[in-house]
PDB file of N, CA and C in Angstrom:
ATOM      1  N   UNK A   1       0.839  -1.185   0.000  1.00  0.00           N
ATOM      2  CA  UNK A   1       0.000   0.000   0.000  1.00  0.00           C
ATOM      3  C   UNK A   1       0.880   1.241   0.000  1.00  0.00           C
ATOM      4  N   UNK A   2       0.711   2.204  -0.526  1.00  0.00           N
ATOM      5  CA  UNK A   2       1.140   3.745  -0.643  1.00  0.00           C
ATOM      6  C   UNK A   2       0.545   4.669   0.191  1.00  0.00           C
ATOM      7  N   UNK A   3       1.479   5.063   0.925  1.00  0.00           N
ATOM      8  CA  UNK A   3       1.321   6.324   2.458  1.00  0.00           C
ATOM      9  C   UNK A   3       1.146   7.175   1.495  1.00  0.00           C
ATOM     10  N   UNK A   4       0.531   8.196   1.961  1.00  0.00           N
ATOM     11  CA  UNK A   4       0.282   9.668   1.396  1.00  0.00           C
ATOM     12  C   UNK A   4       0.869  10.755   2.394  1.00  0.00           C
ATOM     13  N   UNK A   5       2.228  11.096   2.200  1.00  0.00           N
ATOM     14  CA  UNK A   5       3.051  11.922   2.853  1.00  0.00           C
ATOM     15  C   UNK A   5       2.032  13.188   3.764  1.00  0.00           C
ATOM     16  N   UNK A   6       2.205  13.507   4.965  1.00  0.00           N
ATOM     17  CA  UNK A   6       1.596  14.325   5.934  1.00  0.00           C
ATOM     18  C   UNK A   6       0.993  15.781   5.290  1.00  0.00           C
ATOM     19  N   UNK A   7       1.779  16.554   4.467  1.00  0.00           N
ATOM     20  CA  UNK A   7       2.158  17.104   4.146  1.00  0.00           C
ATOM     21  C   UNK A   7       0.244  17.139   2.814  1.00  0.00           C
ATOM     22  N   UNK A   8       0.214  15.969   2.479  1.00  0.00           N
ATOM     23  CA  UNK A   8      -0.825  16.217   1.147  1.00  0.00           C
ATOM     24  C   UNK A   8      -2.312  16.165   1.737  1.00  0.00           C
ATOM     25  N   UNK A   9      -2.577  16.105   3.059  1.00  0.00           N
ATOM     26  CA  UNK A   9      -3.498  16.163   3.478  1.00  0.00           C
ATOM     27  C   UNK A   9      -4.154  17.346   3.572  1.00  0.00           C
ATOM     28  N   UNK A  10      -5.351  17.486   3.763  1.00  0.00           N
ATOM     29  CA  UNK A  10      -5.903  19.546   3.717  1.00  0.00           C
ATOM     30  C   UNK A  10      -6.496  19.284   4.959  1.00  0.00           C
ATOM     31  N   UNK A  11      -7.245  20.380   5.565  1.00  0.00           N
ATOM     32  CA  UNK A  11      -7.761  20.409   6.851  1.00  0.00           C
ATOM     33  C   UNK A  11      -9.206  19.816   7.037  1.00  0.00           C
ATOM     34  N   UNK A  12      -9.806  19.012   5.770  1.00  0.00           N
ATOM     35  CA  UNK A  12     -11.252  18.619   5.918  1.00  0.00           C
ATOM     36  C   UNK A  12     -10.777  17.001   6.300  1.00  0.00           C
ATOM     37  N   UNK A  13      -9.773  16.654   5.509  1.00  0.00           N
ATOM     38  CA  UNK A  13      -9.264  15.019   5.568  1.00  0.00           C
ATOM     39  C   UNK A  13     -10.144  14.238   6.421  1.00  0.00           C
ATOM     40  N   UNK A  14      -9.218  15.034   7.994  1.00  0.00           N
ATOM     41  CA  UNK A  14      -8.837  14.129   9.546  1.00  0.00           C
ATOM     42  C   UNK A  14     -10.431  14.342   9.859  1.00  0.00           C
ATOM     43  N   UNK A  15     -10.943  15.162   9.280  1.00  0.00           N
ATOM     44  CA  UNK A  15     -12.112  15.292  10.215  1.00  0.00           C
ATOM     45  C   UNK A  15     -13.220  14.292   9.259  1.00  0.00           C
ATOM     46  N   UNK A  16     -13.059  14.446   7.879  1.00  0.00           N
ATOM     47  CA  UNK A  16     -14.029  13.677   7.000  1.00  0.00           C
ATOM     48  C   UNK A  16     -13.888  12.131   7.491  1.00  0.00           C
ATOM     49  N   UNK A  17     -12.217  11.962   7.781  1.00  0.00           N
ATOM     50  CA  UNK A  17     -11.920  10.512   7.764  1.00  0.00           C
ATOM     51  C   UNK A  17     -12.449   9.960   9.610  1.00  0.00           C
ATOM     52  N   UNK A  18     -12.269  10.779  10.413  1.00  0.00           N
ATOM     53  CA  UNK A  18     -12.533  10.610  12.180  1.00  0.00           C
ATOM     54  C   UNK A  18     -14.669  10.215  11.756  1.00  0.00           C
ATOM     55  N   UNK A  19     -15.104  11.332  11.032  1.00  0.00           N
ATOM     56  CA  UNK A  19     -16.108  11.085  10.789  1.00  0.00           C
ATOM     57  C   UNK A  19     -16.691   9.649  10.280  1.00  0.00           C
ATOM     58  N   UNK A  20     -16.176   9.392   9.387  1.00  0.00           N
ATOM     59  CA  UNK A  20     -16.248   7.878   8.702  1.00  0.00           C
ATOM     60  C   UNK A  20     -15.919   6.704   9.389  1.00  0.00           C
ATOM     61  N   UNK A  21     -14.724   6.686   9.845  1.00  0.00           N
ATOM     62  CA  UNK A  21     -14.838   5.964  11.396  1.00  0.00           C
ATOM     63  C   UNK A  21     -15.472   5.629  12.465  1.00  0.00           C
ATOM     64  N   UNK A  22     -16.003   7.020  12.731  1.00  0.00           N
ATOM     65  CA  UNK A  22     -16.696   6.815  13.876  1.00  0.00           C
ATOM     66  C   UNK A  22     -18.318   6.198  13.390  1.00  0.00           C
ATOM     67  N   UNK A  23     -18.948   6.771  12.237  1.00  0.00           N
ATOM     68  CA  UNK A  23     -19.685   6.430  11.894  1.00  0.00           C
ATOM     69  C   UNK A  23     -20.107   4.859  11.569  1.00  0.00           C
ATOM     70  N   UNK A  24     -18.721   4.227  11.213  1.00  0.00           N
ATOM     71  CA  UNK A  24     -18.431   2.529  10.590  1.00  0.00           C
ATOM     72  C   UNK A  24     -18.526   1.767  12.081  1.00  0.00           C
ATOM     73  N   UNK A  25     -17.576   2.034  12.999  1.00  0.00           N
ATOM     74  CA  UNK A  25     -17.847   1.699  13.920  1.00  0.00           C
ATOM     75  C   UNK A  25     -19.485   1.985  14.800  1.00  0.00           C
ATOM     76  N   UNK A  26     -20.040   2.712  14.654  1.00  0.00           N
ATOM     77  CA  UNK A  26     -21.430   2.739  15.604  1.00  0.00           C
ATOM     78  C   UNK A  26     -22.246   1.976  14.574  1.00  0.00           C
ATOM     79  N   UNK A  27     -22.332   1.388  13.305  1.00  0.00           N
ATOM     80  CA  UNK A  27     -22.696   0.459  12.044  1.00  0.00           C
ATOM     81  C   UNK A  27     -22.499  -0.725  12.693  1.00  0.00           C
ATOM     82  N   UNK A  28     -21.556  -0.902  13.167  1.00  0.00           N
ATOM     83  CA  UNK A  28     -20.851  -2.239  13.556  1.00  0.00           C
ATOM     84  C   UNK A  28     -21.309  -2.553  15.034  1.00  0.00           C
ATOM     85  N   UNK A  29     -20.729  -1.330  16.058  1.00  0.00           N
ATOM     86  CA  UNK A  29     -21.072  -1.995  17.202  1.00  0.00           C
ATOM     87  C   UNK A  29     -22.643  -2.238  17.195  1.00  0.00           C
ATOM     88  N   UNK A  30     -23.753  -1.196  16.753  1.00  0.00           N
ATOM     89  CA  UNK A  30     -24.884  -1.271  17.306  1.00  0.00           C
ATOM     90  C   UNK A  30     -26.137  -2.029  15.737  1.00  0.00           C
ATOM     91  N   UNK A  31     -25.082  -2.326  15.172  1.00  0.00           N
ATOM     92  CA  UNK A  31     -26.123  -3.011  14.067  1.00  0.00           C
ATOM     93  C   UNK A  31     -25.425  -4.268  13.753  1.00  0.00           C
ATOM     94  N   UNK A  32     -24.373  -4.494  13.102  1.00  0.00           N
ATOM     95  CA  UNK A  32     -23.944  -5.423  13.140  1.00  0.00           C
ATOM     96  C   UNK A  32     -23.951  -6.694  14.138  1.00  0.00           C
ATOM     97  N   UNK A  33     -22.975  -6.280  14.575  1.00  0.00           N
ATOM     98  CA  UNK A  33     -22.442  -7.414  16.120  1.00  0.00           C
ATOM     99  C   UNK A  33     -23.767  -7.256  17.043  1.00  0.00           C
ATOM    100  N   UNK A  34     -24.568  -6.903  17.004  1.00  0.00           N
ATOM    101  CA  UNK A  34     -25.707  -7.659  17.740  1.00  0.00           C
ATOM    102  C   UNK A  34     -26.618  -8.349  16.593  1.00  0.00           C
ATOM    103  N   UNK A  35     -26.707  -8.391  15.677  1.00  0.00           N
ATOM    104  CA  UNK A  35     -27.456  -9.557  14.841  1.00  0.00           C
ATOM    105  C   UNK A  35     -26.336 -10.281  14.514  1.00  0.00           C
ATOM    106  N   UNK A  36     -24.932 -10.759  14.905  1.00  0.00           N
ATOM    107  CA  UNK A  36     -24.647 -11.824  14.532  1.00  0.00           C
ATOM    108  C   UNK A  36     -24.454 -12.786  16.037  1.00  0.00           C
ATOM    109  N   UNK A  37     -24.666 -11.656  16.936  1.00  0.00           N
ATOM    110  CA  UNK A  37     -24.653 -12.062  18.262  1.00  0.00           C
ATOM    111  C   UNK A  37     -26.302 -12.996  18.127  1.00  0.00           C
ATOM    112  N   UNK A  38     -27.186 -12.537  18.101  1.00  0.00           N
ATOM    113  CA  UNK A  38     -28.525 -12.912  18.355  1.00  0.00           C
ATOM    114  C   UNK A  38     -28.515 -14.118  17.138  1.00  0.00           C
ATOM    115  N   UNK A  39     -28.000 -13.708  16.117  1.00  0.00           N
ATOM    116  CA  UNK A  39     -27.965 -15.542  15.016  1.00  0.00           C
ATOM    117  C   UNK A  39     -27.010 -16.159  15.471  1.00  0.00           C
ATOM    118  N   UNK A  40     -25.774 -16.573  16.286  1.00  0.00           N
ATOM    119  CA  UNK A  40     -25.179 -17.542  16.661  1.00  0.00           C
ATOM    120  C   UNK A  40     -25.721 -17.682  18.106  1.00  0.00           C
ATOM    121  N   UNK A  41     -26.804 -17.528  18.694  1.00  0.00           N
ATOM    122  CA  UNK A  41     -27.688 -18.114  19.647  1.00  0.00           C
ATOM    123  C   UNK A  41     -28.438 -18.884  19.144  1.00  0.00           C
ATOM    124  N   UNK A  42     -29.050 -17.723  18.573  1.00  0.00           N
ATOM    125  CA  UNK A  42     -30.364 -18.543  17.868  1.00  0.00           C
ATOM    126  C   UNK A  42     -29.822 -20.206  16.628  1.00  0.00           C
ATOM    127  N   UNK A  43     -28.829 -19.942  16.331  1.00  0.00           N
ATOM    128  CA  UNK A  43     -28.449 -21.318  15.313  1.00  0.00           C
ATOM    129  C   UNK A  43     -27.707 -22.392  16.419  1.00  0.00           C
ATOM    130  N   UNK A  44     -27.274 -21.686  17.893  1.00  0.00           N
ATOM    131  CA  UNK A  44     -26.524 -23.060  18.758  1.00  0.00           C
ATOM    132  C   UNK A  44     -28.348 -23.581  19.250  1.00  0.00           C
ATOM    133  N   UNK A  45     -29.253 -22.584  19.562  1.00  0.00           N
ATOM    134  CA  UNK A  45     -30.169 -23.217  20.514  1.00  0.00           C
ATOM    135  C   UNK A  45     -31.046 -23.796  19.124  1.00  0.00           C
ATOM    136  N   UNK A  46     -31.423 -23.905  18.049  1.00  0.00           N
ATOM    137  CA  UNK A  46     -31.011 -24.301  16.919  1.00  0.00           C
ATOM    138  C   UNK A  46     -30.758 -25.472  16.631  1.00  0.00           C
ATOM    139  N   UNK A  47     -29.794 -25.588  16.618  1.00  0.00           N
ATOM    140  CA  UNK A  47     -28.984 -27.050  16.427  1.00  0.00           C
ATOM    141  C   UNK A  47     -29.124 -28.250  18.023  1.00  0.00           C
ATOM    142  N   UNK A  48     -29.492 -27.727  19.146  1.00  0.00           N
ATOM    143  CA  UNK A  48     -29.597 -28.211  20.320  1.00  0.00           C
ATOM    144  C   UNK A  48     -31.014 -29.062  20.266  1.00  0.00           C
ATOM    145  N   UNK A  49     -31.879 -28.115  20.095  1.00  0.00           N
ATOM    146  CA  UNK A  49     -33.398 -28.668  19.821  1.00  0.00           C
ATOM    147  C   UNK A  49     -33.699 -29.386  18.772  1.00  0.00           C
ATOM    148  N   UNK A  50     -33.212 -29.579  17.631  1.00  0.00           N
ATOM    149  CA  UNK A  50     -33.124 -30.583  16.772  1.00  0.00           C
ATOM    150  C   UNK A  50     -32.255 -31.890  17.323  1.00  0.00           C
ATOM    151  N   UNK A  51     -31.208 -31.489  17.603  1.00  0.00           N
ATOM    152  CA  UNK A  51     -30.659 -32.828  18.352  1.00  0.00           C
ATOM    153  C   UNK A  51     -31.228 -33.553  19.280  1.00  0.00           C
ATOM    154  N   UNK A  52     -32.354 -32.582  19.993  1.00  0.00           N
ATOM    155  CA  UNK A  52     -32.857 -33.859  21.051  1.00  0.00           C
ATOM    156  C   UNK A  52     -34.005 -34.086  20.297  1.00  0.00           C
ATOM    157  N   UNK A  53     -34.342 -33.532  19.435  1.00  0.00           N
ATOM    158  CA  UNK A  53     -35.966 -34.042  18.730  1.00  0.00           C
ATOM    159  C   UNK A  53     -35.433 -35.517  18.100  1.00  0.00           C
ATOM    160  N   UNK A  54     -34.040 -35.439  17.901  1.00  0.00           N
ATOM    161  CA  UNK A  54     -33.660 -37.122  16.692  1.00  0.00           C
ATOM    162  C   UNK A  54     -33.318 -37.608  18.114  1.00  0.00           C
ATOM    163  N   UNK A  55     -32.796 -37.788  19.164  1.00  0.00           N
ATOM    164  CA  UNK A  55     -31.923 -38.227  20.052  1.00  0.00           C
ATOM    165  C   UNK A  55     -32.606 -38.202  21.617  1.00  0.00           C
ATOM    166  N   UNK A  56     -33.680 -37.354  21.785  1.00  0.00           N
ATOM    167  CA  UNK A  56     -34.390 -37.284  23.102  1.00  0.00           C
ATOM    168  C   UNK A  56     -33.768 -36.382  23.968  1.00  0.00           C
ATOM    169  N   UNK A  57     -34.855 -35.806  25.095  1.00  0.00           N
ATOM    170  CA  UNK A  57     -33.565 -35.175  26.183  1.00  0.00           C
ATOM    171  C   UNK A  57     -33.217 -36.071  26.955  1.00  0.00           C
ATOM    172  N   UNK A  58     -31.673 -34.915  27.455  1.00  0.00           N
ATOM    173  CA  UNK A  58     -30.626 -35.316  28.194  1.00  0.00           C
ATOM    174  C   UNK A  58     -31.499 -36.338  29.213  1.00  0.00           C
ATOM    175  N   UNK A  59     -30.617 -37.111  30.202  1.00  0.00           N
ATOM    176  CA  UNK A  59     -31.251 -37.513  31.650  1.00  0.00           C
ATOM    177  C   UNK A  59     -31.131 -39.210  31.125  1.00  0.00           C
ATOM    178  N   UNK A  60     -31.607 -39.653  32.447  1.00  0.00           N
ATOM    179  CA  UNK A  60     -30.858 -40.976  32.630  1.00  0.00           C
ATOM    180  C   UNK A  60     -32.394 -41.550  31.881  1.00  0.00           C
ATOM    181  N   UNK A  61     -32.478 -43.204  31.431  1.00  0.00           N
ATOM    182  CA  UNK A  61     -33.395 -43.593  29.732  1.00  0.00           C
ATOM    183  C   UNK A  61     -34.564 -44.836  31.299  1.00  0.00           C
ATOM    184  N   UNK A  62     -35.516 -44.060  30.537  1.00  0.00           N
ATOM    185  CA  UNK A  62     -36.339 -44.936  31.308  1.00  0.00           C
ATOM    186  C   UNK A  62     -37.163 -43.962  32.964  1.00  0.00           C
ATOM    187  N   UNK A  63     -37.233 -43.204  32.733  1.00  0.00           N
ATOM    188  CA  UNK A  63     -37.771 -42.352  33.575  1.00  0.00           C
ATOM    189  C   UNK A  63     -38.655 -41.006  32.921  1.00  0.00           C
TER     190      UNK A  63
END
């Protein structure tokens, strides 16, 4: 990748680029990463309840 020497930046840059950042990140923390949080629950509890529907629940057989 190619740095762009300090020097070629103008005074809107840091603030356009702090902007875009901050913006990507609040995308991420508050939209993202909680729907992939809430689908890798939802696909373990998911995959749990199908397993005992073929296999039965846990606990000792005959009670």
């Amino acid at each position: 990748m190619s740095e762009v020497p300090p020097q070629h930046f103008t005074e809107q840059e840091p603030r356009s680029r702090r902007r875009q950042e901050l913006l990507t990140f609040l995308v991420l923390a508050f939209g993202i990463w909680p729907i992939v949080a809430v689908g890798t629950v939802a696909g373990y509890g998911f995959l749990v309840w199908f397993y005992q529907m073929i296999f039965g629940p846990p606990g000792p057989l005959g009670h």
